[in-house]
C-alpha atoms as a PDB file:
ATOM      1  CA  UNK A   1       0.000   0.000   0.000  1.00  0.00           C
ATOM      2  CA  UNK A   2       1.330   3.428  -1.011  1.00  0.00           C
ATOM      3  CA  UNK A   3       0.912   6.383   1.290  1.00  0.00           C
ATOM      4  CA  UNK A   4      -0.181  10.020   0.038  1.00  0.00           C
ATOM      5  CA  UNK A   5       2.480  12.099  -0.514  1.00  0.00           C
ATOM      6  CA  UNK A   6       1.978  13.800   3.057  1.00  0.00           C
ATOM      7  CA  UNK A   7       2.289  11.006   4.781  1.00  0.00           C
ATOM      8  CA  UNK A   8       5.263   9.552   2.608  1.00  0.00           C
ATOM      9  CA  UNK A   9       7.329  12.874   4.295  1.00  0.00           C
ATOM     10  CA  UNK A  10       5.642  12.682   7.708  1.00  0.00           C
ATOM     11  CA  UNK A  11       7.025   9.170   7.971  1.00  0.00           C
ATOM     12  CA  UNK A  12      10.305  10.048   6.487  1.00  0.00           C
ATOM     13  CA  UNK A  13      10.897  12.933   9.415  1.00  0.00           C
ATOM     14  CA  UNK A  14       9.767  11.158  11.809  1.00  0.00           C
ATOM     15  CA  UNK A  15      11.519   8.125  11.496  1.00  0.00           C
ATOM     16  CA  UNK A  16      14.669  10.228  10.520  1.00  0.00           C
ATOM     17  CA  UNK A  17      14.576  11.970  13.910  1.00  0.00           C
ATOM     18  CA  UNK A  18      13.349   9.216  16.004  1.00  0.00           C
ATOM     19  CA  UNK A  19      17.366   7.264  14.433  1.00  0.00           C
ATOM     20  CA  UNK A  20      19.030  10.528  15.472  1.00  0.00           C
ATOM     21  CA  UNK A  21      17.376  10.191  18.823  1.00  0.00           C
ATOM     22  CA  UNK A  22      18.215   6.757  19.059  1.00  0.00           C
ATOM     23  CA  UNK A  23      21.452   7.185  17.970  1.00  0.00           C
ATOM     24  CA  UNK A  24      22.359   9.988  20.271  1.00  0.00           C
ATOM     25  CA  UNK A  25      20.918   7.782  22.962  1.00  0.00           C
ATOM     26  CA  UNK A  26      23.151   4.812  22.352  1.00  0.00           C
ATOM     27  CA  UNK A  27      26.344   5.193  25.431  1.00  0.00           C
ATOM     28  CA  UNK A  28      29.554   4.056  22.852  1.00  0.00           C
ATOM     29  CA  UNK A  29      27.938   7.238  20.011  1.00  0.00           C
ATOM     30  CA  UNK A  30      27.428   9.799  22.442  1.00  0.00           C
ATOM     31  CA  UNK A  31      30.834   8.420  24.475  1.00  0.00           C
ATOM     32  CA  UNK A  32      32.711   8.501  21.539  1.00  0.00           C
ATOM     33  CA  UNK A  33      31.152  11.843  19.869  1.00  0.00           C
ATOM     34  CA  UNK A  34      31.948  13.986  22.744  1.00  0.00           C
ATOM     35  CA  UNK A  35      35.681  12.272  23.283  1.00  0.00           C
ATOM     36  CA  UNK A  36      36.410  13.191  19.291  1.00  0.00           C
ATOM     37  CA  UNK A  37      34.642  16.547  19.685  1.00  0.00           C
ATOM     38  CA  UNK A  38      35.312  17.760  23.763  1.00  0.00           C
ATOM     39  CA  UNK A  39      34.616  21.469  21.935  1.00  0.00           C
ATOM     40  CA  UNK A  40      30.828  20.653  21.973  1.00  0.00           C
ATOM     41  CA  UNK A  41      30.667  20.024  25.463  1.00  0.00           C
ATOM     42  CA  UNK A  42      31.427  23.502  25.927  1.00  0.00           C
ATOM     43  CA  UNK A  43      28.423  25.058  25.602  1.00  0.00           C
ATOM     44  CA  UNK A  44      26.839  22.069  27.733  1.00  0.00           C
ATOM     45  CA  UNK A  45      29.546  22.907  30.631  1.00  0.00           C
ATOM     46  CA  UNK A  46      27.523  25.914  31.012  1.00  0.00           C
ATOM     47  CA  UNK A  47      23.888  24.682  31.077  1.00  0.00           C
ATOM     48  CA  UNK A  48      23.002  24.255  27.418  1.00  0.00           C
ATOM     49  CA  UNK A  49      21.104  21.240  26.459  1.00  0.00           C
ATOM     50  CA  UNK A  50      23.709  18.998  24.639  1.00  0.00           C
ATOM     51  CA  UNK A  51      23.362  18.170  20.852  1.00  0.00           C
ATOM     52  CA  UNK A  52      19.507  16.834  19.763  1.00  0.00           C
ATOM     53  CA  UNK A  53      17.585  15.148  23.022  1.00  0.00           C
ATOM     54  CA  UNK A  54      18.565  11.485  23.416  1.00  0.00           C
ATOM     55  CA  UNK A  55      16.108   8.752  23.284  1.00  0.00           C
ATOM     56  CA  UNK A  56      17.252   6.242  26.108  1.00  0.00           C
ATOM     57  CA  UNK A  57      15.338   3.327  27.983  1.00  0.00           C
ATOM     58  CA  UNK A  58      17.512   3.741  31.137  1.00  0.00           C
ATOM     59  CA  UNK A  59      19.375   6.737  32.704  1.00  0.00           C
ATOM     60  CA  UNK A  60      22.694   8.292  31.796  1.00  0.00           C
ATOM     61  CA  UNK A  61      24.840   7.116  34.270  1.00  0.00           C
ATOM     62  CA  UNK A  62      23.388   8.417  38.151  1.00  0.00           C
ATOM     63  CA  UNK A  63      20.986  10.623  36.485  1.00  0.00           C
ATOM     64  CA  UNK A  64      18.032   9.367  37.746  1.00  0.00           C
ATOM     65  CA  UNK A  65      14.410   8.938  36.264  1.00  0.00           C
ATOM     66  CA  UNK A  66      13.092  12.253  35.905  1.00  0.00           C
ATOM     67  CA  UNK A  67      15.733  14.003  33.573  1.00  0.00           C
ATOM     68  CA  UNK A  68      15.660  10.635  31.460  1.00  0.00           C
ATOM     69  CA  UNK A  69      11.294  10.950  31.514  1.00  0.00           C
ATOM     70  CA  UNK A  70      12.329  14.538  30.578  1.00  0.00           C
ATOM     71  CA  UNK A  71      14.708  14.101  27.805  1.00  0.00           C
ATOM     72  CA  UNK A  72      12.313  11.320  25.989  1.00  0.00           C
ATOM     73  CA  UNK A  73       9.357  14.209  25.565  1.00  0.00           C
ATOM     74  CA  UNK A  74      12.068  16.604  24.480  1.00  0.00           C
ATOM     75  CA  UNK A  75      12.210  13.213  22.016  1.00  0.00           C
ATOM     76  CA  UNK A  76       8.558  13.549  21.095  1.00  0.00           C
ATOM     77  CA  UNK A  77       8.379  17.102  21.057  1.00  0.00           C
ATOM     78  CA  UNK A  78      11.275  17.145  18.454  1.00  0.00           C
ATOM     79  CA  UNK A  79       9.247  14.441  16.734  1.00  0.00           C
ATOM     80  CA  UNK A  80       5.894  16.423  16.835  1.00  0.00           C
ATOM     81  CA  UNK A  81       7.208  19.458  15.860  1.00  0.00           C
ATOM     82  CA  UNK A  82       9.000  18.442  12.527  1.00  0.00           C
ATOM     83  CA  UNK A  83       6.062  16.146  11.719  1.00  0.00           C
ATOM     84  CA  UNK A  84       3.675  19.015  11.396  1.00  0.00           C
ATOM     85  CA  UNK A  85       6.413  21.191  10.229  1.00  0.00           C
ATOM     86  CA  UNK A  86       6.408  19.074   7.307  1.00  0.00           C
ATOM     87  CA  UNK A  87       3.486  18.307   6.651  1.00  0.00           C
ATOM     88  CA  UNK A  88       2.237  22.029   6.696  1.00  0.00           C
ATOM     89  CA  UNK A  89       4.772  22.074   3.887  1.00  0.00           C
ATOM     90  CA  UNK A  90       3.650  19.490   1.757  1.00  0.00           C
ATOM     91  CA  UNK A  91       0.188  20.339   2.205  1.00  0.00           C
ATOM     92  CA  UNK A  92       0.323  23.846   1.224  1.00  0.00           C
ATOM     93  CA  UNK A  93       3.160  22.757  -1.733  1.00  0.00           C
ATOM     94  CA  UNK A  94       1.981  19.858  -3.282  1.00  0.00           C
ATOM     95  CA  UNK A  95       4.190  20.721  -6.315  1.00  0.00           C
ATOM     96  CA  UNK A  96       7.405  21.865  -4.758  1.00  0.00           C
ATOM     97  CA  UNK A  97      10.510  21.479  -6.551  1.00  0.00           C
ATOM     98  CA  UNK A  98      13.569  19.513  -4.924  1.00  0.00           C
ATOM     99  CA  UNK A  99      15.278  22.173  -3.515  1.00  0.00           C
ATOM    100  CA  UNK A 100      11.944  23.337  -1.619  1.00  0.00           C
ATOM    101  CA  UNK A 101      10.991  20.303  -0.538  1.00  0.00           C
ATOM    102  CA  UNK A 102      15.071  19.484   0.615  1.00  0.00           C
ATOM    103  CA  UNK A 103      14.535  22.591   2.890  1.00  0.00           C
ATOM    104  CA  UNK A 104      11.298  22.148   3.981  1.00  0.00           C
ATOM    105  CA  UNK A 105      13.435  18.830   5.859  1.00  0.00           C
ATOM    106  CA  UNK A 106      16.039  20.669   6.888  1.00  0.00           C
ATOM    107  CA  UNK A 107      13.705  23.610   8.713  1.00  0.00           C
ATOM    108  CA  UNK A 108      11.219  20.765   9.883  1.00  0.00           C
ATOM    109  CA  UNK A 109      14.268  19.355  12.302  1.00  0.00           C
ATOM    110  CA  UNK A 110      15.574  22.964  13.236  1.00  0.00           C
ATOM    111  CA  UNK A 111      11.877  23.763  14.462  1.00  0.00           C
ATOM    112  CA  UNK A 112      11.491  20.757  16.053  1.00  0.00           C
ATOM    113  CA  UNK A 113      15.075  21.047  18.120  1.00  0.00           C
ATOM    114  CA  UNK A 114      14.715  24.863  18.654  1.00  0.00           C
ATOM    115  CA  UNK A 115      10.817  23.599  20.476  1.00  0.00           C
ATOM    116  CA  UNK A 116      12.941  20.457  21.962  1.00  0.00           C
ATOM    117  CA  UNK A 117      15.798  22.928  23.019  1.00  0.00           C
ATOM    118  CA  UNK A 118      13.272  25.240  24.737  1.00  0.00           C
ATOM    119  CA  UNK A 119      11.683  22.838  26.675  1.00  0.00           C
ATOM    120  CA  UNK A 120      14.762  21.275  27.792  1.00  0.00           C
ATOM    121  CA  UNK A 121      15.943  25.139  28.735  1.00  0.00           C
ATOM    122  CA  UNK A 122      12.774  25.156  30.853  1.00  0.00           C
ATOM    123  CA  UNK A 123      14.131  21.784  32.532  1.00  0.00           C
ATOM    124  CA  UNK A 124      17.466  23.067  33.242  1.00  0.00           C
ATOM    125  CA  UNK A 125      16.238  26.021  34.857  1.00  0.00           C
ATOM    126  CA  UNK A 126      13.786  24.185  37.128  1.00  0.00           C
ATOM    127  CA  UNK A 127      16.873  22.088  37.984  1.00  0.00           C
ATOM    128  CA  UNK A 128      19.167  24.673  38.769  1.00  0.00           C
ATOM    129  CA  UNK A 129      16.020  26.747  40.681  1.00  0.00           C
ATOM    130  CA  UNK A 130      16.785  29.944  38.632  1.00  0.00           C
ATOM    131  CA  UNK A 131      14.934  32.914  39.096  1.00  0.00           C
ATOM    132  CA  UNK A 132      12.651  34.284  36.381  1.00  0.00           C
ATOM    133  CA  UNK A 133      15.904  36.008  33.914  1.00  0.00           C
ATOM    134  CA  UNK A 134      17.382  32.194  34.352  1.00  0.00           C
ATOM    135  CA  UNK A 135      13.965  30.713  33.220  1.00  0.00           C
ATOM    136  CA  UNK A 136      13.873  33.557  30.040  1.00  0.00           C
ATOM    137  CA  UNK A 137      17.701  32.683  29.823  1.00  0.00           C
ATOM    138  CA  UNK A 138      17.645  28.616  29.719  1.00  0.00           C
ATOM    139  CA  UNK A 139      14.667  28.428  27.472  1.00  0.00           C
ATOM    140  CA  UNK A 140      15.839  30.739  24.812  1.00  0.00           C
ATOM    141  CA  UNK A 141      19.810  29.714  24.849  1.00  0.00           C
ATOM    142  CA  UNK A 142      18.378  25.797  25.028  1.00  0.00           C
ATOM    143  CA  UNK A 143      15.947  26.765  21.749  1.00  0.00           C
ATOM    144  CA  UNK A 144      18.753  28.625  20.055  1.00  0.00           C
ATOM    145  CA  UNK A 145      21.355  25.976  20.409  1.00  0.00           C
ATOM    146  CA  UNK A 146      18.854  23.479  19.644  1.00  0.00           C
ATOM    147  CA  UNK A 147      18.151  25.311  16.245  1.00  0.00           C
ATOM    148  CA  UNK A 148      21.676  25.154  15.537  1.00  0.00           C
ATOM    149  CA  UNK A 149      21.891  21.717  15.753  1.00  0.00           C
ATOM    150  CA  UNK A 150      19.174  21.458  13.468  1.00  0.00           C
ATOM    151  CA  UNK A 151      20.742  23.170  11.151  1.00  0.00           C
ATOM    152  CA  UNK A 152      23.993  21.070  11.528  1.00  0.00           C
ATOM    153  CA  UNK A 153      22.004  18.083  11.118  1.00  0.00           C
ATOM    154  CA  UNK A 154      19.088  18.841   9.224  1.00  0.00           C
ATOM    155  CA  UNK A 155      20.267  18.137   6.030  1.00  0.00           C
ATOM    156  CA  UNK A 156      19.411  14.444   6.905  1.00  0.00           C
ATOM    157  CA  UNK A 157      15.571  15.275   7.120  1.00  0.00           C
ATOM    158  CA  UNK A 158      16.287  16.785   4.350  1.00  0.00           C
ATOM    159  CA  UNK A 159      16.933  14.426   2.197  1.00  0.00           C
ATOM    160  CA  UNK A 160      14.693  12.122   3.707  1.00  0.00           C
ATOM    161  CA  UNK A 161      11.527  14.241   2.735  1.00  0.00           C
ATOM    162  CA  UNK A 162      13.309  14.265  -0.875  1.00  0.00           C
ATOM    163  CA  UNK A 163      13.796  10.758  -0.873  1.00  0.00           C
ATOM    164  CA  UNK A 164       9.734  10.502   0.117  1.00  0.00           C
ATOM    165  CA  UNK A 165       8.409  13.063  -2.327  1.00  0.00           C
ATOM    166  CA  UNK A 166      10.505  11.406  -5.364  1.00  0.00           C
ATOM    167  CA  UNK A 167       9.514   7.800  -4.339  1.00  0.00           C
ATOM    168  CA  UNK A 168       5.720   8.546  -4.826  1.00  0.00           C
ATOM    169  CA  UNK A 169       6.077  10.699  -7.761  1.00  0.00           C
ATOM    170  CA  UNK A 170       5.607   8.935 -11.537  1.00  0.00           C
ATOM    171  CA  UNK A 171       9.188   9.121 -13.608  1.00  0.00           C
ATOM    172  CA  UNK A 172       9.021  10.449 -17.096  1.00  0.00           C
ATOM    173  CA  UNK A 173      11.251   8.976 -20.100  1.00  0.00           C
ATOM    174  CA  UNK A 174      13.916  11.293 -19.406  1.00  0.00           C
ATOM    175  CA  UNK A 175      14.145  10.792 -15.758  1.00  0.00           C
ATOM    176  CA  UNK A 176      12.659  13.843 -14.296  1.00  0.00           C
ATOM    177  CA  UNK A 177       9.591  13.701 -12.095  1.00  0.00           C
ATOM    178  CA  UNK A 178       6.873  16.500 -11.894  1.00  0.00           C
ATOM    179  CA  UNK A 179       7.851  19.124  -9.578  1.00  0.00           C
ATOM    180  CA  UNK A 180      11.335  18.627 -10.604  1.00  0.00           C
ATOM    181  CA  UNK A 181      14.069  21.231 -10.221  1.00  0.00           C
END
């Protein structure tokens, strides 16, 4: 069974950020990221919500239950957001080119980690018991930082929503799909 085109790039960003989640969740990546790259634990050193939220089934060394239950709906608010990010884009674009629809991707996952990035500013700052500039502080530095690692990374939702869009669309004799360019 073949799904519309909407849901062809819903399921494509979701299941794109859902791996990255995953992956950033897994001990050896995120071990072995940060020991190859200390210089993006800076930020973190300081309060910043580290990289995209990690999906995990246990907690991060002594960390404890709460910041894991925490970090997994920073998971599904990443999810959410890109999902309907997306599909607001293919809805409203049915015949987007390539390029439009390869950005529409790459936006979907920096709105979804800027949303993900605030609310895990908002969780920082009710761990660290700021007062109300901390709380303004945490969410907007953990939503900006979050952006840019959307952007960093984005490209992979990117080309996932591509991917989608040109796997439902019919091919011509010369190669090029509808839309195309």
């Amino acid at each position: 069974m073949r799904l519309p085109g909407i849901e062809r790039a819903a399921a494509a960003v979701a299941g794109v950020c859902l791996l990255l989640a995953l992956l950033l969740g897994l001990t050896p990546v995120r071990t072995a990221f940060t020991a190859h790259e200390g210089m993006t634990l800076v930020p973190s050193a300081l309060g910043v919500p580290f990289a995209l939220p990690a999906l995990r089934a246990e907690p991060f060394g002594s960390t404890g239950w709460t910041p894991l239950l925490c970090e997994d709906f920073a998971v599904a608010v990443l999810v959410a957001v890109a999902v309907v990010r997306v599909r607001r884009h293919v809805r409203r674009h049915r015949r987007a080119g390539r390029l439009r629809r390869l950005l529409a991707g790459w936006t979907a996952l920096i709105a979804g980690a800027a949303a993900a990035g605030a609310w895990r500013g908002m969780v920082t700052a009710r761990m660290v018991e700021s007062g109300p500039a901390g709380w303004v502080g945490y969410v907007v530095v953990g939503a900006a930082f979050g952006a840019v690692w959307g952007l960093v990374l984005g490209w992979l939702t990117g080309v996932a929503v591509l991917a989608a869009a040109d796997s439902g669309q019919p091919r011509s004799a010369t190669g090029s799909g509808p839309g195309g360019g």
